[in-house]
C-alpha atoms as a PDB file:
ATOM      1  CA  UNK A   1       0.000   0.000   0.000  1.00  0.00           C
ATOM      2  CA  UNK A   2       1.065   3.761  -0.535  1.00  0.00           C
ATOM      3  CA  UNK A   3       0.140   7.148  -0.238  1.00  0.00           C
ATOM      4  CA  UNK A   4       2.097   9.743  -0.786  1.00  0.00           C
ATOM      5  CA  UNK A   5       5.054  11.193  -3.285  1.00  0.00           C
ATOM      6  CA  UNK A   6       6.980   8.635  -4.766  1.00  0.00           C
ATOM      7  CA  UNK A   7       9.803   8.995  -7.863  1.00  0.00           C
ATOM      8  CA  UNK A   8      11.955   6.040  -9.948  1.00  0.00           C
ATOM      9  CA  UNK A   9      15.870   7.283  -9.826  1.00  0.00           C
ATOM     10  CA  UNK A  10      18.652   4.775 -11.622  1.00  0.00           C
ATOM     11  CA  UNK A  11      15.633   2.151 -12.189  1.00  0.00           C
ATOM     12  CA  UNK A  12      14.172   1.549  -8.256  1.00  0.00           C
ATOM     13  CA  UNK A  13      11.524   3.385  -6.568  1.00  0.00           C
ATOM     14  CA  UNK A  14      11.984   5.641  -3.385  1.00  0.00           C
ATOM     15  CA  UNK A  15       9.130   7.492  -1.275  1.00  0.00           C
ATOM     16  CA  UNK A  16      10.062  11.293  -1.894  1.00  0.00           C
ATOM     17  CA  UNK A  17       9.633  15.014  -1.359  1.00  0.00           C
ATOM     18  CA  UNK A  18       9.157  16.297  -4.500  1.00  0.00           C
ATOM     19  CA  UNK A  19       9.390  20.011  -3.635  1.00  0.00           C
ATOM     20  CA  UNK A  20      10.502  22.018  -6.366  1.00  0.00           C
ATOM     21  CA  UNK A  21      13.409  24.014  -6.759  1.00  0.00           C
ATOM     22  CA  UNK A  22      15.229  21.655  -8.370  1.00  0.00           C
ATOM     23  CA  UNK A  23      15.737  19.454  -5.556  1.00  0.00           C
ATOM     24  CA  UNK A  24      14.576  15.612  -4.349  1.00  0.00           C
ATOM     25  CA  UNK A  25      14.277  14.373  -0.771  1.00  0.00           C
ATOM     26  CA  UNK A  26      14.535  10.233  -1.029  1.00  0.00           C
ATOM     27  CA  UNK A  27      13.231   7.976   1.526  1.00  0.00           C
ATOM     28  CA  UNK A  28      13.851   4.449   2.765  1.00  0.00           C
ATOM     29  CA  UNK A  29      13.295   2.032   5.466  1.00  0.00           C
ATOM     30  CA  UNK A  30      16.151   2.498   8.519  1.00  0.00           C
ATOM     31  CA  UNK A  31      16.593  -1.352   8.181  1.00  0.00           C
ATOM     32  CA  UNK A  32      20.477  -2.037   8.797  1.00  0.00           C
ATOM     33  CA  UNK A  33      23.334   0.253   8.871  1.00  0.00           C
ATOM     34  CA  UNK A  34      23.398   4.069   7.296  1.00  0.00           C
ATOM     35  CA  UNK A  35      24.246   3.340   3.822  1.00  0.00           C
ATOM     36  CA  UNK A  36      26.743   5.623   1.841  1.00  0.00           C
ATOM     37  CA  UNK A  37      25.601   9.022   1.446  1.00  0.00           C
ATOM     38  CA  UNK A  38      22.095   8.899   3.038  1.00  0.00           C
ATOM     39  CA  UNK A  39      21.452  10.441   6.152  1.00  0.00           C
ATOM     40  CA  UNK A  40      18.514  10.423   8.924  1.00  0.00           C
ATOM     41  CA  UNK A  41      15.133  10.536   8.450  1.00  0.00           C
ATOM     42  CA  UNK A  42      11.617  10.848   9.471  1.00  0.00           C
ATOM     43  CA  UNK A  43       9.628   8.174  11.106  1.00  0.00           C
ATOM     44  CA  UNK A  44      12.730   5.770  10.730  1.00  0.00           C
ATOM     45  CA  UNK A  45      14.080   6.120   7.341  1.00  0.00           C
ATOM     46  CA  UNK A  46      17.197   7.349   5.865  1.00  0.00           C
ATOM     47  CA  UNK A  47      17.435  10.294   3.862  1.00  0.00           C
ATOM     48  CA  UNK A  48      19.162  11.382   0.814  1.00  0.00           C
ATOM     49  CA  UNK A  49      18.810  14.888  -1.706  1.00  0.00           C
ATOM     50  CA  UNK A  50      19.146  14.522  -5.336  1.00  0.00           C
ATOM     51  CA  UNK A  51      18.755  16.837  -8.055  1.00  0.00           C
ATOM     52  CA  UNK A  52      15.455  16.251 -10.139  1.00  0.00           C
ATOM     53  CA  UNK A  53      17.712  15.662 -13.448  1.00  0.00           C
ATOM     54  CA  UNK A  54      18.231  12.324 -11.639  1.00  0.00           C
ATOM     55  CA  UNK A  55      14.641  11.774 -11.354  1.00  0.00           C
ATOM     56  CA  UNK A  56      13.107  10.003 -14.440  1.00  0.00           C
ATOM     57  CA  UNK A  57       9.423   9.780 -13.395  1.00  0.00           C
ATOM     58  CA  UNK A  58       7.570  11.186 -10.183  1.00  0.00           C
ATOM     59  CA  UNK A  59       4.294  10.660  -9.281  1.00  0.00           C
ATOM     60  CA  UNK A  60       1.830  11.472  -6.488  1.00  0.00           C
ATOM     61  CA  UNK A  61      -0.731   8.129  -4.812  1.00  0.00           C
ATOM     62  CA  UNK A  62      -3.770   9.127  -3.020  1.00  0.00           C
ATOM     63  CA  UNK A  63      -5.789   6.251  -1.365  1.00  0.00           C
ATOM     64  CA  UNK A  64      -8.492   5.245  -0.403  1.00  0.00           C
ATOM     65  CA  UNK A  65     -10.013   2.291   1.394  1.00  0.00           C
ATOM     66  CA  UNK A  66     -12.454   0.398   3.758  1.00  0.00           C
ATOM     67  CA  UNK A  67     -12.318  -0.553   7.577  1.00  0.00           C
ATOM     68  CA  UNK A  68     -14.732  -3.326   7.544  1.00  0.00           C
ATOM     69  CA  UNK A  69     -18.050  -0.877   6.322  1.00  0.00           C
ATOM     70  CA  UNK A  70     -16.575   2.472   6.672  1.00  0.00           C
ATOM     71  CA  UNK A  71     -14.733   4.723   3.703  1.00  0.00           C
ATOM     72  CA  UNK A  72     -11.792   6.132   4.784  1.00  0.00           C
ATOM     73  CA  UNK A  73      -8.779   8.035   3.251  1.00  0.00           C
ATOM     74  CA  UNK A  74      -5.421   6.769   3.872  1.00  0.00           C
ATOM     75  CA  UNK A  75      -3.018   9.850   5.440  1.00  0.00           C
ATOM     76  CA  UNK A  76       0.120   8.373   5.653  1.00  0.00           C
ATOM     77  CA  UNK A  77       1.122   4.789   5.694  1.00  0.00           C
ATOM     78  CA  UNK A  78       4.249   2.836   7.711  1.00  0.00           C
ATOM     79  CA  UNK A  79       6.219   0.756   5.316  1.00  0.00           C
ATOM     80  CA  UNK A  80       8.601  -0.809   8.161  1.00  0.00           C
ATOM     81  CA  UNK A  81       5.432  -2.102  10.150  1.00  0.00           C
ATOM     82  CA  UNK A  82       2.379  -2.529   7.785  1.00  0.00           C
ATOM     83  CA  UNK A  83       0.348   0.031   9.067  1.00  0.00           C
ATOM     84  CA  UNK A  84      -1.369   2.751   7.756  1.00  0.00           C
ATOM     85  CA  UNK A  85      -3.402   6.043   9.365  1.00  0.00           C
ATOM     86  CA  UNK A  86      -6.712   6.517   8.135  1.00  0.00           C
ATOM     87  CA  UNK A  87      -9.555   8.967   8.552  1.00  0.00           C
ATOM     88  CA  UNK A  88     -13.210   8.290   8.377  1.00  0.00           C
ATOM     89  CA  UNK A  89     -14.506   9.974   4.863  1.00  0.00           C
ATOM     90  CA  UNK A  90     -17.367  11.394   6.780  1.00  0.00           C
ATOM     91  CA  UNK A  91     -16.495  13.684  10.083  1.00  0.00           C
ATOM     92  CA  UNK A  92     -19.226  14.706  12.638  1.00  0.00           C
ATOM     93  CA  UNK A  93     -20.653  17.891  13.020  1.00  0.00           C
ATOM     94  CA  UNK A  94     -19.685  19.938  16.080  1.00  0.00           C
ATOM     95  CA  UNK A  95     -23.640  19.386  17.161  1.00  0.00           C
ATOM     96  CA  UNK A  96     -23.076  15.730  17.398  1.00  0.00           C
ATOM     97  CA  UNK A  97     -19.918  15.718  19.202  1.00  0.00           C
ATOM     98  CA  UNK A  98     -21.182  12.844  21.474  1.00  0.00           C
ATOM     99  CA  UNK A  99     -21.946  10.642  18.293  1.00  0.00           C
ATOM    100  CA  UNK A 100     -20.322   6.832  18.526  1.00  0.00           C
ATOM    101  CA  UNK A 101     -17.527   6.646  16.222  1.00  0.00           C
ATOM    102  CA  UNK A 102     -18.331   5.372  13.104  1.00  0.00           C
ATOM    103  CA  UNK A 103     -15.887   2.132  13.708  1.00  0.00           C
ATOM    104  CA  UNK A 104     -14.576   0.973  16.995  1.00  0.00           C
ATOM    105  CA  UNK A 105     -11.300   1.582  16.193  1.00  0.00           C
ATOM    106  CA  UNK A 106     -11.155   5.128  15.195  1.00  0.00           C
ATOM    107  CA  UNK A 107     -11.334   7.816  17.353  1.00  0.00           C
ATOM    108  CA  UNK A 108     -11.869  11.722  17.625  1.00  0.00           C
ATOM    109  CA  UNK A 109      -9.902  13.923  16.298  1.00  0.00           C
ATOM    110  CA  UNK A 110     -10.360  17.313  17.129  1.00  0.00           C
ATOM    111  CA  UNK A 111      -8.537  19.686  14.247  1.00  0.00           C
ATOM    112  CA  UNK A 112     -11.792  21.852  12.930  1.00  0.00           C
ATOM    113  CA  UNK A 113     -14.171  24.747  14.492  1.00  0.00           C
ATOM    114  CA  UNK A 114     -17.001  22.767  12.434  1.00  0.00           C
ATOM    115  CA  UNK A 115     -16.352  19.151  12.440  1.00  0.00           C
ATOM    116  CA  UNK A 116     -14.689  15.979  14.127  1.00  0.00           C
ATOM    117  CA  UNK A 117     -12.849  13.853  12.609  1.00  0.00           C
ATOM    118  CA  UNK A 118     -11.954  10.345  13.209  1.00  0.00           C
ATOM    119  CA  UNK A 119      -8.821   8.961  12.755  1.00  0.00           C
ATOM    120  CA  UNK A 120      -6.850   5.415  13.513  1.00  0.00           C
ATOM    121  CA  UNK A 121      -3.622   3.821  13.556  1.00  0.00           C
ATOM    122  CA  UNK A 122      -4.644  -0.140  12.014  1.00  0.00           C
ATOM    123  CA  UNK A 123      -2.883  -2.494  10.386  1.00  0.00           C
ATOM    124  CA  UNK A 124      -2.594  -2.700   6.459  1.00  0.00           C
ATOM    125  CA  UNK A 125      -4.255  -5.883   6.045  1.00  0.00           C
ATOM    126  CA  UNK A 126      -7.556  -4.448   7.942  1.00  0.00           C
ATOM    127  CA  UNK A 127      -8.233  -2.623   4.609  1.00  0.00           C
ATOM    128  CA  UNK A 128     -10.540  -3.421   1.851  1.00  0.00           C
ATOM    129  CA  UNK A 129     -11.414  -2.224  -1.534  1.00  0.00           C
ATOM    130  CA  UNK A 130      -7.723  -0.315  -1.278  1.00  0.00           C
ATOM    131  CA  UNK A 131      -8.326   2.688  -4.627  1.00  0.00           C
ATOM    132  CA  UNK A 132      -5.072   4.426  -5.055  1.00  0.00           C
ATOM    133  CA  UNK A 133      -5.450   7.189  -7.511  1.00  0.00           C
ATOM    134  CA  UNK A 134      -1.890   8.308  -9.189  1.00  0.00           C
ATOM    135  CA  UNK A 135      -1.082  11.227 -10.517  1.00  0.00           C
ATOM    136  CA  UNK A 136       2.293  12.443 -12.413  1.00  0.00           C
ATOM    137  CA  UNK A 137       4.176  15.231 -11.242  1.00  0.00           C
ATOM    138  CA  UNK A 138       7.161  17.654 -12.802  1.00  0.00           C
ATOM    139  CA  UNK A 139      10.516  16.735 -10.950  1.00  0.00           C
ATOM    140  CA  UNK A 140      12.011  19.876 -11.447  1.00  0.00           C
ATOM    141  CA  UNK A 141       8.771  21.939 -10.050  1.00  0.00           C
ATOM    142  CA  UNK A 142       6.815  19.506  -7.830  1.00  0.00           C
ATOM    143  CA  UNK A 143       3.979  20.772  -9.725  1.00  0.00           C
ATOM    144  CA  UNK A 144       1.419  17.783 -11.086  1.00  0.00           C
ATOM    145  CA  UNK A 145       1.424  17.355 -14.471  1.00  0.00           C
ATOM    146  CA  UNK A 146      -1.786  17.368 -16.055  1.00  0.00           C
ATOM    147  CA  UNK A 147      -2.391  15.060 -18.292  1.00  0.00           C
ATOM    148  CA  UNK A 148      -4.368  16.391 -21.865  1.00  0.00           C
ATOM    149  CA  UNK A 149      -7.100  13.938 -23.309  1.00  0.00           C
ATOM    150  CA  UNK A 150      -7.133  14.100 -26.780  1.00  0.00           C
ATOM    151  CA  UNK A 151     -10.305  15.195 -28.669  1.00  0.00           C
ATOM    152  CA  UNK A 152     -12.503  12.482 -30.289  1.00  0.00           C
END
């Protein structure tokens, strides 16, 4: 599963930072000792810049999935220990703020004036139905690249 930035460089994959300017963060599991020329991470990976000429295709995942019966949206996923955090696709309104949680394992979280969300920390294989939705995105700009249909 994945959600997030992701770019090929030299023919393998890496989660990324594709910010613009130029510039690529990589990302990879901290499994083993530091390798050459990466450095630490975030949330246990090792870390390494690369200029976006090095970068031969970048893309962007979205995803969505089930928790048993309820939609949610993946936010960010754990690739060293299968898990992923979700959110429920429907929040509750401030005027229901003593509402059951749509699932039993998510829970409130409290980051809007109007609405509650709930979120969870489960593991991969709880979700269903798993849509991930990619999009392409510039290297050099870390803009998405929008693909033209052509006319019928």
């Amino acid at each position: 599963m994945k959600r997030g930035q992701y770019v090929i460089v030299n023919g393998v994959e890496y989660a990324a930072w594709v910010r613009g300017g130029g510039k690529v963060s990589l990302f990879i599991p901290q499994i083993g000792p530091k390798p050459d020329g990466w450095g630490w991470g975030a949330e246990s990976t090792w870390y390494r810049e690369v200029d976006a000429s090095e970068v031969s295709e970048a893309f962007s995942i979205s995803t969505n999935a089930y928790l048993d019966d309820v939609e949610v949206y993946v936010d960010s996923v754990n690739i060293t220990d299968h898990t992923a955090v979700v959110r429920a696709v429907e929040s509750t309104s401030r005027s229901d703020a003593g509402a059951p949680p749509p699932h039993p394992l998510l829970e409130a979280f409290d980051d809007s004036p109007y609405s509650i969300d709930w979120i969870a920390k489960v593991p991969w294989d709880r979700l269903t139905n798993v849509d991930e939705a990619v999009g392409r995105i510039d290297p050099a700009t870390g803009s998405r690249i929008h693909d033209e249909t052509p006319e019928a």
